[in-house]
N, C-alpha and C. Protein backbone atom coordinates (compact mmCIF):
# COMPACT_ATOMS: atom_id res chain seq x y z
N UNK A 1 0.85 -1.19 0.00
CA UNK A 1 0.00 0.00 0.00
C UNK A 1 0.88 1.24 0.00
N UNK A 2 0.59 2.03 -0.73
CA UNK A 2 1.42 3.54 -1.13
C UNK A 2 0.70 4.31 0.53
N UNK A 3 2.16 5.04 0.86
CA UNK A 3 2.31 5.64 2.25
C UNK A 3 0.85 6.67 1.84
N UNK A 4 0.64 7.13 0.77
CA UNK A 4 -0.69 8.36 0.76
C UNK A 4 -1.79 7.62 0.65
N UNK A 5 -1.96 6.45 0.69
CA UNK A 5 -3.11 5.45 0.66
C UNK A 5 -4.19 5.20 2.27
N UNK A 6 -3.17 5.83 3.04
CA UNK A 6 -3.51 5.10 4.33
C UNK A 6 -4.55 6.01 4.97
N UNK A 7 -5.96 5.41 5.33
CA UNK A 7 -6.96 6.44 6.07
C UNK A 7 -7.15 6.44 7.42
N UNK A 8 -6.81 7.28 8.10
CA UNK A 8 -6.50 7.33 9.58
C UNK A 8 -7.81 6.83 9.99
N UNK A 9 -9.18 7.69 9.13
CA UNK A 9 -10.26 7.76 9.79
C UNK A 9 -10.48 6.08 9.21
N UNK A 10 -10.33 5.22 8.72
CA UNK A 10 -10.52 3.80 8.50
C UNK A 10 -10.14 2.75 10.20
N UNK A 11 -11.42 2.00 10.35
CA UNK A 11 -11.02 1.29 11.59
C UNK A 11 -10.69 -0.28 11.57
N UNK A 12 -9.50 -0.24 11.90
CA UNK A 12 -8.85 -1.81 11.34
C UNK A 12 -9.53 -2.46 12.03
N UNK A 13 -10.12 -2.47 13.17
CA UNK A 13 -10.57 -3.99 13.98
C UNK A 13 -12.05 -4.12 13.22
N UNK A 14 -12.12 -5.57 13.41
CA UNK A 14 -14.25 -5.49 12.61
C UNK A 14 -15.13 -5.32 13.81
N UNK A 15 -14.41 -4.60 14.79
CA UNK A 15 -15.37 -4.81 16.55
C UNK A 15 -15.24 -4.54 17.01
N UNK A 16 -15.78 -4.02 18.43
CA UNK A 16 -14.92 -3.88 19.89
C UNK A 16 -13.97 -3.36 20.04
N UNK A 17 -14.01 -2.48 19.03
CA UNK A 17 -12.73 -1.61 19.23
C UNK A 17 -12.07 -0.56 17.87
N UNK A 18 -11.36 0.43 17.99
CA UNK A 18 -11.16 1.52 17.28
C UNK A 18 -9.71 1.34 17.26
N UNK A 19 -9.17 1.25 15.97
CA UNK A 19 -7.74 1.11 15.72
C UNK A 19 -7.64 1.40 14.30
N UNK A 20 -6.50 2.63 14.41
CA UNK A 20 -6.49 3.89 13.18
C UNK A 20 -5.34 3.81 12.59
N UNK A 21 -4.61 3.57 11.69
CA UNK A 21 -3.15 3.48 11.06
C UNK A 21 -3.01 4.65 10.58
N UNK A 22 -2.20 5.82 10.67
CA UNK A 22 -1.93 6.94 9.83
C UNK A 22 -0.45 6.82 8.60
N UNK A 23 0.09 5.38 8.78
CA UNK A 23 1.32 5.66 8.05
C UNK A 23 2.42 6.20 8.70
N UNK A 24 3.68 6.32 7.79
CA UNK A 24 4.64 7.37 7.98
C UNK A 24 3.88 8.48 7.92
N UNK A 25 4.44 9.62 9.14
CA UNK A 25 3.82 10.53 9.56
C UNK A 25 5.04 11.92 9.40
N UNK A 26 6.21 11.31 9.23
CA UNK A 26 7.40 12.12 8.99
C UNK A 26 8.33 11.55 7.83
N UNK A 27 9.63 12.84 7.74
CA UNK A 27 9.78 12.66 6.48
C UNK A 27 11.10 11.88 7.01
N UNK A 28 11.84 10.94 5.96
CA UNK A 28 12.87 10.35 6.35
C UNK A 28 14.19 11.03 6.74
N UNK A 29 13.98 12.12 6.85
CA UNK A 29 15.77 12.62 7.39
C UNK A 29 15.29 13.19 8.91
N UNK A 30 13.84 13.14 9.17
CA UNK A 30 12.99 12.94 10.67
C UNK A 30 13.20 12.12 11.48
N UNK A 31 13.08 10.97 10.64
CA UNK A 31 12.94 9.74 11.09
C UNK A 31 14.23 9.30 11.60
N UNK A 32 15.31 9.27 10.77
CA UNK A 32 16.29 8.90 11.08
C UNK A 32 17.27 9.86 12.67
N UNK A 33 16.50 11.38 12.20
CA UNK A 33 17.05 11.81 13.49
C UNK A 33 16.43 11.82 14.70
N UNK A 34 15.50 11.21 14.62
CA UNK A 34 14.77 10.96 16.00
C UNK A 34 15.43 9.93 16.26
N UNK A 35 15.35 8.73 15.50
CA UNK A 35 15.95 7.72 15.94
C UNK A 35 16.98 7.54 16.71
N UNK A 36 17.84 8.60 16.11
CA UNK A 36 19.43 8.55 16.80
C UNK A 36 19.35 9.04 18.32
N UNK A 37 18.34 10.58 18.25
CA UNK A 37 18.34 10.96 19.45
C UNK A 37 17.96 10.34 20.39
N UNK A 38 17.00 8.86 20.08
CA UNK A 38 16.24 8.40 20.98
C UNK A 38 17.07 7.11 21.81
N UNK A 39 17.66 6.91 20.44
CA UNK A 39 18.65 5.69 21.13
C UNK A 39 19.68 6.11 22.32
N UNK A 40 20.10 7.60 21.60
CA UNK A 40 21.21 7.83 22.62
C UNK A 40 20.84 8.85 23.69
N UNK A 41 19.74 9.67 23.62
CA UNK A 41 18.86 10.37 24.96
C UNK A 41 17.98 9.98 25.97
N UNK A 42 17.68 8.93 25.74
CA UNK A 42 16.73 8.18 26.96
C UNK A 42 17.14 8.05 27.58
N UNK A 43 16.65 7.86 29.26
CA UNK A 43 17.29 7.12 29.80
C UNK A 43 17.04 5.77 30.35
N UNK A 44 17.39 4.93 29.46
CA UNK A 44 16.75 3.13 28.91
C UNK A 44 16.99 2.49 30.42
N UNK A 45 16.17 1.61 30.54
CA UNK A 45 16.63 0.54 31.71
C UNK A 45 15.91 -0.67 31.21
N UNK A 46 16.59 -1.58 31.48
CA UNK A 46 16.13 -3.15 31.54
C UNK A 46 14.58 -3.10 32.48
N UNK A 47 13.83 -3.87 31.10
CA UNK A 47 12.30 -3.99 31.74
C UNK A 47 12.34 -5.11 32.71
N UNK A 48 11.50 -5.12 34.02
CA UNK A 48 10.94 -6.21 34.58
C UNK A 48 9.83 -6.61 34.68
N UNK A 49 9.51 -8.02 34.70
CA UNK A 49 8.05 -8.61 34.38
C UNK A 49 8.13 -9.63 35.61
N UNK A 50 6.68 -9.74 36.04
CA UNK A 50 6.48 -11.16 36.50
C UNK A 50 5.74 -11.84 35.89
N UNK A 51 6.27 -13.12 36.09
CA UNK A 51 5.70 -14.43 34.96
C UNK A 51 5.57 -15.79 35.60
N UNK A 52 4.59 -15.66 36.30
CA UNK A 52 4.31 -16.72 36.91
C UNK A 52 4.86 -17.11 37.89
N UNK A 53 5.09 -15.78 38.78
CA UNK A 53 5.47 -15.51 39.78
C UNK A 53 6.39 -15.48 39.84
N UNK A 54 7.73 -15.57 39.07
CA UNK A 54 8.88 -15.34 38.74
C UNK A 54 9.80 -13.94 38.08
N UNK A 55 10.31 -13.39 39.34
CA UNK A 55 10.50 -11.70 38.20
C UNK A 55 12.05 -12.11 36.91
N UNK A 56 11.46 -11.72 35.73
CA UNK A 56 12.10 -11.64 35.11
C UNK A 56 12.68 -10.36 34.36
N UNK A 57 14.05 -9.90 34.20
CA UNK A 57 14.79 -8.94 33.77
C UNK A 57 15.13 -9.03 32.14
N UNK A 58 14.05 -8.33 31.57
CA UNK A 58 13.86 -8.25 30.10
C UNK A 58 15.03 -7.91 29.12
N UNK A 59 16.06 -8.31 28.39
CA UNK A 59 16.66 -7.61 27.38
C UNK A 59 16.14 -6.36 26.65
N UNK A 60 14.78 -6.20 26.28
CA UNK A 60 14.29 -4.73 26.32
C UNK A 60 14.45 -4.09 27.14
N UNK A 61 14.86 -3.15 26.51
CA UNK A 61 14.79 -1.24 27.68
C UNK A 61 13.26 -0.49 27.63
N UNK A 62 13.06 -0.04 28.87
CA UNK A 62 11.88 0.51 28.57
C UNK A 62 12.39 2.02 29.35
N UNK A 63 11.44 2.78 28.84
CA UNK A 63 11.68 4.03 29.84
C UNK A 63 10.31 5.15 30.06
N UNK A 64 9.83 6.08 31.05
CA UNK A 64 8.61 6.09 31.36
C UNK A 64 8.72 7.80 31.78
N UNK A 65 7.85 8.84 30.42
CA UNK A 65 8.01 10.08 30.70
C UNK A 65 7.13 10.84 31.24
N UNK A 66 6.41 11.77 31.98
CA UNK A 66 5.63 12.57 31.84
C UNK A 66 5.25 13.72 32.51
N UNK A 67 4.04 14.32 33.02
CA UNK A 67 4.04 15.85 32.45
C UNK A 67 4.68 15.80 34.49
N UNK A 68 4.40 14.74 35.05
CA UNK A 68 4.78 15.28 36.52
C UNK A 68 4.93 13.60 36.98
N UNK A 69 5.50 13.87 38.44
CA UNK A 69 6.62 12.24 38.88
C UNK A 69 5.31 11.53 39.04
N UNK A 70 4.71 10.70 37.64
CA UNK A 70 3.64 9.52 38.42
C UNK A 70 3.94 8.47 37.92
N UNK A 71 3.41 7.33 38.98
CA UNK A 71 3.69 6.07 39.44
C UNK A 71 3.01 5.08 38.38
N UNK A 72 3.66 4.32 37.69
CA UNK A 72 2.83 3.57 36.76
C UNK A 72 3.18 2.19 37.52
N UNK A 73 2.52 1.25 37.20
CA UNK A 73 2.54 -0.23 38.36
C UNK A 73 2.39 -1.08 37.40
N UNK A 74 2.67 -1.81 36.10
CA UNK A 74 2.44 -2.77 35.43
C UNK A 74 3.23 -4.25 36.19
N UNK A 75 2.83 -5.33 35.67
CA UNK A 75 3.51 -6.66 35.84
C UNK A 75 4.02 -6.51 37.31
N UNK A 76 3.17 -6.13 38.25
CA UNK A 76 3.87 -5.97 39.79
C UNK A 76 5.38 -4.96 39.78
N UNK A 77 5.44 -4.20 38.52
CA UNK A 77 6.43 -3.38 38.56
C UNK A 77 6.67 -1.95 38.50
N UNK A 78 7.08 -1.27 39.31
CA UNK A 78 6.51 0.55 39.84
C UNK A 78 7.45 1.16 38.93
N UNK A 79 7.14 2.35 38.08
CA UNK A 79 7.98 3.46 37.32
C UNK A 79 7.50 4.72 37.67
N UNK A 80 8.64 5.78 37.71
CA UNK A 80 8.79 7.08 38.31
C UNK A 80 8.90 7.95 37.09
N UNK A 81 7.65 8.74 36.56
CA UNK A 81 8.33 9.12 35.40
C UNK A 81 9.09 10.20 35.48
N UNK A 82 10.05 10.24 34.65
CA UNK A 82 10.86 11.35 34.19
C UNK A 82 10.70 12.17 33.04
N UNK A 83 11.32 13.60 33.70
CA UNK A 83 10.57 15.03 32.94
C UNK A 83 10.86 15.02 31.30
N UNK A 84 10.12 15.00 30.44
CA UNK A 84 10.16 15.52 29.23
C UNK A 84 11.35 16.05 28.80
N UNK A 85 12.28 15.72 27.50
CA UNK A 85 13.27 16.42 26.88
C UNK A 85 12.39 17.15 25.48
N UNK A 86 13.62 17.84 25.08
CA UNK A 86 12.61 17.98 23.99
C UNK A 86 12.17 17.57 22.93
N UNK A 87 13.09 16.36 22.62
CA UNK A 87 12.66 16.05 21.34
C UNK A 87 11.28 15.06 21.58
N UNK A 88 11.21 14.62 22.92
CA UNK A 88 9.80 14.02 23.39
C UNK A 88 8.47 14.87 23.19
N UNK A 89 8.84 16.46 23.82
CA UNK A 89 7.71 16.92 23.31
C UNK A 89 7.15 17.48 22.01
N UNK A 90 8.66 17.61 21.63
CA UNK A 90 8.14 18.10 20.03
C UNK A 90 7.29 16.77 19.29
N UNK A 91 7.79 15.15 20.00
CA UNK A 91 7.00 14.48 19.03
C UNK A 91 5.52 14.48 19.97
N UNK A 92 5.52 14.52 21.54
CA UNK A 92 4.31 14.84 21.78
C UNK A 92 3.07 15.75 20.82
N UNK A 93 3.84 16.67 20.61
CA UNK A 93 2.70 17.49 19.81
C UNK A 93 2.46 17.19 18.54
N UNK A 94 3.52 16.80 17.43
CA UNK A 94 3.20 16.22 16.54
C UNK A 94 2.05 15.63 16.61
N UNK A 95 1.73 14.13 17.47
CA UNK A 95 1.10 12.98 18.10
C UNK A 95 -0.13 13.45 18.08
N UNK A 96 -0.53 14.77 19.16
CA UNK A 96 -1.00 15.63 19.90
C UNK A 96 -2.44 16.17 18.57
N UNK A 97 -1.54 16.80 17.53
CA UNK A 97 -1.88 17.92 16.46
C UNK A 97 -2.86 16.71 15.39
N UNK A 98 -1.95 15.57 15.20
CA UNK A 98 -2.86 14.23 14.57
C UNK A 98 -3.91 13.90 14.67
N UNK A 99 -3.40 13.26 15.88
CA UNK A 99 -4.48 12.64 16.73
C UNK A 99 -5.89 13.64 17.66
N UNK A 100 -6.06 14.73 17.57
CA UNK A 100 -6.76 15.73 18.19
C UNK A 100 -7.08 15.44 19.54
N UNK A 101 -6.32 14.42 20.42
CA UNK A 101 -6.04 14.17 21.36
C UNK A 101 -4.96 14.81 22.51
N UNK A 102 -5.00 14.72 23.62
CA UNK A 102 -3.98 15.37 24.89
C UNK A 102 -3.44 14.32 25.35
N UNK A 103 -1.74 14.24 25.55
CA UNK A 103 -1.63 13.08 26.36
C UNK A 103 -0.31 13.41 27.66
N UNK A 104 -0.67 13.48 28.39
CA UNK A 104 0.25 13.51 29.64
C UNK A 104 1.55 12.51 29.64
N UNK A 105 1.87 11.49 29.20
CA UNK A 105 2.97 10.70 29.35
C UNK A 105 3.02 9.41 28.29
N UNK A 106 4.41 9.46 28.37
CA UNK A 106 4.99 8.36 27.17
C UNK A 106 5.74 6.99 27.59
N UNK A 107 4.97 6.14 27.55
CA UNK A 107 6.31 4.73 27.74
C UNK A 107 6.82 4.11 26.54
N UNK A 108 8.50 4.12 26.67
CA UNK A 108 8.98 3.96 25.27
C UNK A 108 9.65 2.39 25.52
N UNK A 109 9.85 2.13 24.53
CA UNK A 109 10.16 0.26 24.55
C UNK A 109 11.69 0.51 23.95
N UNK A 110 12.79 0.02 23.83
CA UNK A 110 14.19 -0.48 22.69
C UNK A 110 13.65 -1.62 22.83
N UNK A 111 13.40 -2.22 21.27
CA UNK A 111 13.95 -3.34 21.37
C UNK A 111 15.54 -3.58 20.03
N UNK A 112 16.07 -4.37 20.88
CA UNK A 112 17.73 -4.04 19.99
C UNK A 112 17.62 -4.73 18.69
N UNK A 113 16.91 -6.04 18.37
CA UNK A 113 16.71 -6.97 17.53
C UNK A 113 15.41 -7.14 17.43
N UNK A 114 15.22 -8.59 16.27
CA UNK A 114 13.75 -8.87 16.57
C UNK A 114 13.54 -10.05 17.31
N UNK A 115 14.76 -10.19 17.91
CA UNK A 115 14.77 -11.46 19.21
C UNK A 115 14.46 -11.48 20.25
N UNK A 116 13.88 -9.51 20.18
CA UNK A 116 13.05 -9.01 21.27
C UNK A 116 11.80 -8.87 21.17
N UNK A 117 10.99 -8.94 22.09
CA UNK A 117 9.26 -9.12 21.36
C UNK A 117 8.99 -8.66 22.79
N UNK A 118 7.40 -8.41 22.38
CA UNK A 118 6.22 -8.14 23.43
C UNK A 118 4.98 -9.12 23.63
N UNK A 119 5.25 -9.76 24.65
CA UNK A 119 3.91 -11.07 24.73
C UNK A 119 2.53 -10.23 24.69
N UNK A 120 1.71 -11.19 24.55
CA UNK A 120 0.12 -10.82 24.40
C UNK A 120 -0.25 -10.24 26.10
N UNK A 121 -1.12 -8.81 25.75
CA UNK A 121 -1.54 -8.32 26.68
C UNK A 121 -2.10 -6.84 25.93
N UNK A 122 -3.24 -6.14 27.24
CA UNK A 122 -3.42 -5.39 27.33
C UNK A 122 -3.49 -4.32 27.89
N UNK A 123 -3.20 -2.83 27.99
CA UNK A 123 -3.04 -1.77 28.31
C UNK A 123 -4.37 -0.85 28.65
N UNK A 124 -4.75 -2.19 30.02
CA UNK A 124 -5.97 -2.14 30.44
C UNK A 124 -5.74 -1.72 32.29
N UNK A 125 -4.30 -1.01 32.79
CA UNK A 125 -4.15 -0.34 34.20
C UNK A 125 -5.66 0.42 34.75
N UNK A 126 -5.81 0.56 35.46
CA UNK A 126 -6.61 1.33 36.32
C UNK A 126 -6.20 2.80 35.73
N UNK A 127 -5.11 3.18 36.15
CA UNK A 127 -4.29 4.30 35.81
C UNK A 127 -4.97 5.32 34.37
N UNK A 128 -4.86 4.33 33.45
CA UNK A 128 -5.25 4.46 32.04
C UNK A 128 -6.61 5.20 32.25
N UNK A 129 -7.26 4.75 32.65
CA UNK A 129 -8.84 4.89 32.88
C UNK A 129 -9.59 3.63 31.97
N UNK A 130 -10.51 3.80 31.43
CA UNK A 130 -11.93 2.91 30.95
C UNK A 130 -11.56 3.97 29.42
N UNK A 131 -11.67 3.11 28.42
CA UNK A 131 -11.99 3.29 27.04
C UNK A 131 -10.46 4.45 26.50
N UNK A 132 -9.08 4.27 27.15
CA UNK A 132 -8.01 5.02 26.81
C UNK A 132 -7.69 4.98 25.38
N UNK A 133 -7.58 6.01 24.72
CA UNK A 133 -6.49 6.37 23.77
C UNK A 133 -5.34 6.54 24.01
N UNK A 134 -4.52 5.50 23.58
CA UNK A 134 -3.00 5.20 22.86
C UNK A 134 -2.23 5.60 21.63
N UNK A 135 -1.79 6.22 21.58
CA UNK A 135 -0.98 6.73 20.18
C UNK A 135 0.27 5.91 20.36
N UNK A 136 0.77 4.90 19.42
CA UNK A 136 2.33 4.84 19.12
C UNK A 136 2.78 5.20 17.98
N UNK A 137 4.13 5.34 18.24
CA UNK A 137 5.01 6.14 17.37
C UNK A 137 6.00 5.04 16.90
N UNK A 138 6.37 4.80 15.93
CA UNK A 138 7.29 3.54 15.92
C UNK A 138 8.62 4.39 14.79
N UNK A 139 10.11 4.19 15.67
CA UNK A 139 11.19 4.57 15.15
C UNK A 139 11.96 3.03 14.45
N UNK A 140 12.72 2.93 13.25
CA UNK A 140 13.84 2.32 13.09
C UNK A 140 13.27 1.07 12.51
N UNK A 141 13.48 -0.33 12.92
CA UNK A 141 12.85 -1.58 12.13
C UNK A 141 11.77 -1.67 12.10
N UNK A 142 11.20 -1.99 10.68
CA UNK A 142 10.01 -2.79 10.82
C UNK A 142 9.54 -3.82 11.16
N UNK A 143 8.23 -3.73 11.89
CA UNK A 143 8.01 -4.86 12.79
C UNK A 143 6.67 -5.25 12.49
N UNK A 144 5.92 -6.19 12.84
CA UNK A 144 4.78 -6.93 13.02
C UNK A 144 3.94 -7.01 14.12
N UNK A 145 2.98 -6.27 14.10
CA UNK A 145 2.42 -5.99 15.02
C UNK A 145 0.77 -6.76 14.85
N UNK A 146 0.32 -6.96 16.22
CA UNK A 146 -0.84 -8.18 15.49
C UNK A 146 -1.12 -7.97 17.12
N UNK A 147 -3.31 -8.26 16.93
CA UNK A 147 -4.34 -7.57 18.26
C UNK A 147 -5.47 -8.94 17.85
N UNK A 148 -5.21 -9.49 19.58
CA UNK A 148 -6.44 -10.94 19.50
C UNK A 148 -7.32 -10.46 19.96
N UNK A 149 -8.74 -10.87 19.68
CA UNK A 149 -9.91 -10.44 20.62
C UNK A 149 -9.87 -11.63 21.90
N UNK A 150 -10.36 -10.88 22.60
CA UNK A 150 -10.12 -11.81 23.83
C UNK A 150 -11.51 -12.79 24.14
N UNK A 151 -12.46 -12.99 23.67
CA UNK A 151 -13.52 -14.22 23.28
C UNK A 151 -13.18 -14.41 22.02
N UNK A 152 -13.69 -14.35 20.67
CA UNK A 152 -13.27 -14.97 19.64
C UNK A 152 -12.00 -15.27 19.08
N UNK A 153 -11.13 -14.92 19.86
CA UNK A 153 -9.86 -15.17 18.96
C UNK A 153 -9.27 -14.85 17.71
N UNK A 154 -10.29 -13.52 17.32
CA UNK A 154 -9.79 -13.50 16.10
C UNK A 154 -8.82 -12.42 15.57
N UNK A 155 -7.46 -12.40 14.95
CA UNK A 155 -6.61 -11.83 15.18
C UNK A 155 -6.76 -10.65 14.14
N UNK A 156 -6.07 -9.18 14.44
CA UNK A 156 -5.46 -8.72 13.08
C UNK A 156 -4.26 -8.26 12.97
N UNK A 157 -3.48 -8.04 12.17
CA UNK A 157 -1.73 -7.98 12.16
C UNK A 157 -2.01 -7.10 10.75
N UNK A 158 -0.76 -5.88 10.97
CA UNK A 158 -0.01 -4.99 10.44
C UNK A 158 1.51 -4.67 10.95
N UNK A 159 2.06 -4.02 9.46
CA UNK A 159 3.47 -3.87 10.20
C UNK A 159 3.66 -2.63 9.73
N UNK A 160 4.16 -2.45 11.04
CA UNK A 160 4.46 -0.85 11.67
C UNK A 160 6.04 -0.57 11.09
N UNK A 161 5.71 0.78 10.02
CA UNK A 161 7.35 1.06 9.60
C UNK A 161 7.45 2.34 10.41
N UNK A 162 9.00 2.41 9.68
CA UNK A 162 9.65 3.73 10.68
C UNK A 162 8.91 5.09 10.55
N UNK A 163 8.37 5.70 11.47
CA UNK A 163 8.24 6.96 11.31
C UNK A 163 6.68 6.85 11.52
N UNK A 164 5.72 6.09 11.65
CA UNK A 164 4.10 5.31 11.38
C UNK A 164 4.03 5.70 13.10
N UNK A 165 2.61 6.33 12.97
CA UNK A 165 1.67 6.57 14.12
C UNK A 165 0.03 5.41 14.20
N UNK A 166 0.43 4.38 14.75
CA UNK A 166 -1.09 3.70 15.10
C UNK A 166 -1.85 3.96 16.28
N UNK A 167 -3.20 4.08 16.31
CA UNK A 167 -3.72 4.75 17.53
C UNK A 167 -4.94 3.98 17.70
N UNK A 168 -5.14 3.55 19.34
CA UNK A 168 -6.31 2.48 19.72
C UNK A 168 -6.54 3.60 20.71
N UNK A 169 -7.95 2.90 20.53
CA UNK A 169 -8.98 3.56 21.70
C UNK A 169 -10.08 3.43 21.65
N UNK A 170 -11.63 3.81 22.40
CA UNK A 170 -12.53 3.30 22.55
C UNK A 170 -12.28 2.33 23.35
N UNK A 171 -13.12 0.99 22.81
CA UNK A 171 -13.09 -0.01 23.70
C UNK A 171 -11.54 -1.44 23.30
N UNK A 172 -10.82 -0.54 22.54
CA UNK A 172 -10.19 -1.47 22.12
C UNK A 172 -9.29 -2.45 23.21
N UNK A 173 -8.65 -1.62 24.20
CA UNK A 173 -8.22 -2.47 25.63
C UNK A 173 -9.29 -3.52 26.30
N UNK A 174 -10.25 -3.17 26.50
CA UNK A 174 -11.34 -3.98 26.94
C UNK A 174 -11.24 -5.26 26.63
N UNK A 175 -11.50 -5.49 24.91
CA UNK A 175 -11.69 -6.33 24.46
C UNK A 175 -10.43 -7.16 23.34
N UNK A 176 -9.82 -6.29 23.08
CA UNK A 176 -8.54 -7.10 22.91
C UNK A 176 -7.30 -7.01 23.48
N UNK A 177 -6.10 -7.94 22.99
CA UNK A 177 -5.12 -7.85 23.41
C UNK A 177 -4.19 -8.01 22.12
N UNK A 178 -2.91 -7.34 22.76
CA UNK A 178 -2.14 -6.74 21.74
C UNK A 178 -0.25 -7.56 21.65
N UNK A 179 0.16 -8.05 20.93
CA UNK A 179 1.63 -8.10 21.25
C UNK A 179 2.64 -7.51 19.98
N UNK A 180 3.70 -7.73 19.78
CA UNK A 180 5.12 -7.13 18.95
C UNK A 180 5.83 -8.64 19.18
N UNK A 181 5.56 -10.08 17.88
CA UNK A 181 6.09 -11.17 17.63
C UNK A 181 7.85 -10.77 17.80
N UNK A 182 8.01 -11.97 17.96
CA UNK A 182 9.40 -11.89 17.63
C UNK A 182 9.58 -12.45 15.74
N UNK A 183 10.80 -11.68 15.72
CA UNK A 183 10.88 -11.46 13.85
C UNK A 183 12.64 -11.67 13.87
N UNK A 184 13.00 -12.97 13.31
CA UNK A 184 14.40 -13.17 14.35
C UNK A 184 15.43 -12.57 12.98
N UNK A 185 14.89 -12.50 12.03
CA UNK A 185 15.74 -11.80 10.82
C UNK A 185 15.99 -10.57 10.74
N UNK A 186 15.27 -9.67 11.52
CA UNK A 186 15.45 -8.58 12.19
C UNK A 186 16.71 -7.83 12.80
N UNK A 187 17.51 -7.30 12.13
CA UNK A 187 19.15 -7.27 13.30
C UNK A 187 19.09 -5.67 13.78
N UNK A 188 18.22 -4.94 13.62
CA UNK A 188 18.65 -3.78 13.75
C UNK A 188 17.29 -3.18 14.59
N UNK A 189 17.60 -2.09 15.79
CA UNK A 189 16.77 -1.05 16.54
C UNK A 189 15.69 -1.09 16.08
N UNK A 190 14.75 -1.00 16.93
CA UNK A 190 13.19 -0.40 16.67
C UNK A 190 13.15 0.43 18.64
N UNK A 191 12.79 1.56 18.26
CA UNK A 191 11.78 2.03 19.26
C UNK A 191 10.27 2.48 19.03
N UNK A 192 9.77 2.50 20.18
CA UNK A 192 8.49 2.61 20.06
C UNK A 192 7.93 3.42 21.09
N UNK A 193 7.13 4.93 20.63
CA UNK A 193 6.57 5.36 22.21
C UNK A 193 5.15 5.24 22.19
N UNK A 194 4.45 4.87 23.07
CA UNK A 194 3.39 4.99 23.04
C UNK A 194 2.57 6.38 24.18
N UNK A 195 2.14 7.29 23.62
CA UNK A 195 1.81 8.32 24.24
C UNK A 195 0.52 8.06 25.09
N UNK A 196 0.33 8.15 26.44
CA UNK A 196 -0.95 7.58 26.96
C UNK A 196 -1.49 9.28 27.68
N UNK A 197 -2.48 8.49 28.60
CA UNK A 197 -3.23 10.07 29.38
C UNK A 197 -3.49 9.17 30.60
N UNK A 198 -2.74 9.28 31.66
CA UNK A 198 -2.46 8.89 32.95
C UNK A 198 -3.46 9.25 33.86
N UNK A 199 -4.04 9.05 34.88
CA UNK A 199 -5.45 9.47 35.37
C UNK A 199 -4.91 9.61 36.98
């Protein structure tokens, strides 16, 4: 599909939910310099998860920004966010100006390869509120991205290139769940922020 093909206002799921693809959203000498800044301005830390009651220390970096120090609690695990630089808010508003949405804070993912992935789940916190809009931003590799409904099972998958804004909301947390496969031919960076509204 040609990058001017893509209709934001088009809703990929057939249900239960609102999920908008806008494409590359910037131009490639954007792209590439966000990228750089992002790899080397964050400040990345090794994610932790529990998994079956076992904490595990993720090879992904994650890192957690926003407008003031609040407490996010996923996988039994607490983050402190930290203040906005700027190239965060300049893409905040970008995000912001798109999406005709407000969003208070960003959690950003590295993953270094595609030997890094995101298991099935949803971005269904308390925190979030009931029916949240999500904006992500996806820098560097392309990846495969794919949302199960959580009774029927029925999946849909797109892949997210560099510089591409996808945005869920409505009831889409509710009722589905979301992961980032592993893609092991993959050798090179992807980040990803996803801009939320913290409650």
């Amino acid at each position: 599909m040609d990058l001017f093909d893509y209709d934001p206002l088009f809703n990929l799921l057939p249900f239960d939910g609102e999920l908008n693809y806008f494409g590359c959203i910037l131009s490639h000498s954007e792209n590439e310099y966000y990228l750089k800044q992002l790899l080397n301005n964050i400040e990345w830390k090794n994610d932790e998860a529990l998994i079956y009651g076992k904490r595990i220390i993720t090879k992904r970096k994650v890192a957690w920004y926003g407008n003031s120090d609040y407490a996010y609690t996923y996988s039994n695990n607490t983050k402190h966010a930290l203040s906005w630089n700027k190239d965060l808010l300049d893409l905040k508003s970008i995000v912001e100006n798109r999406t005709n949405c407000e969003y208070n804070s960003c959690l950003l993912n590295l993953y270094h390869d595609g030997e890094e992935s995101m298991g099935w789940h949803s971005d269904d916190e308390a925190e979030l509120g009931k029916n949240t809009t999500i904006a992500s931003l996806s820098f560097g590799a392309e990846r495969k991205f794919s949302l199960k409904h959580k009774s029927t099972k029925q999946t849909v998958s797109l892949t997210l290139e560099t510089g591409s804004l996808l945005v869920m909301k409505g009831a889409t947390q509710s009722n589905w769940i979301h992961c980032l496969p592993k893609m092991k031919s993959i050798k090179s960076p992807r980040v990803n922020l996803t801009f939320r509204t913290y409650k």
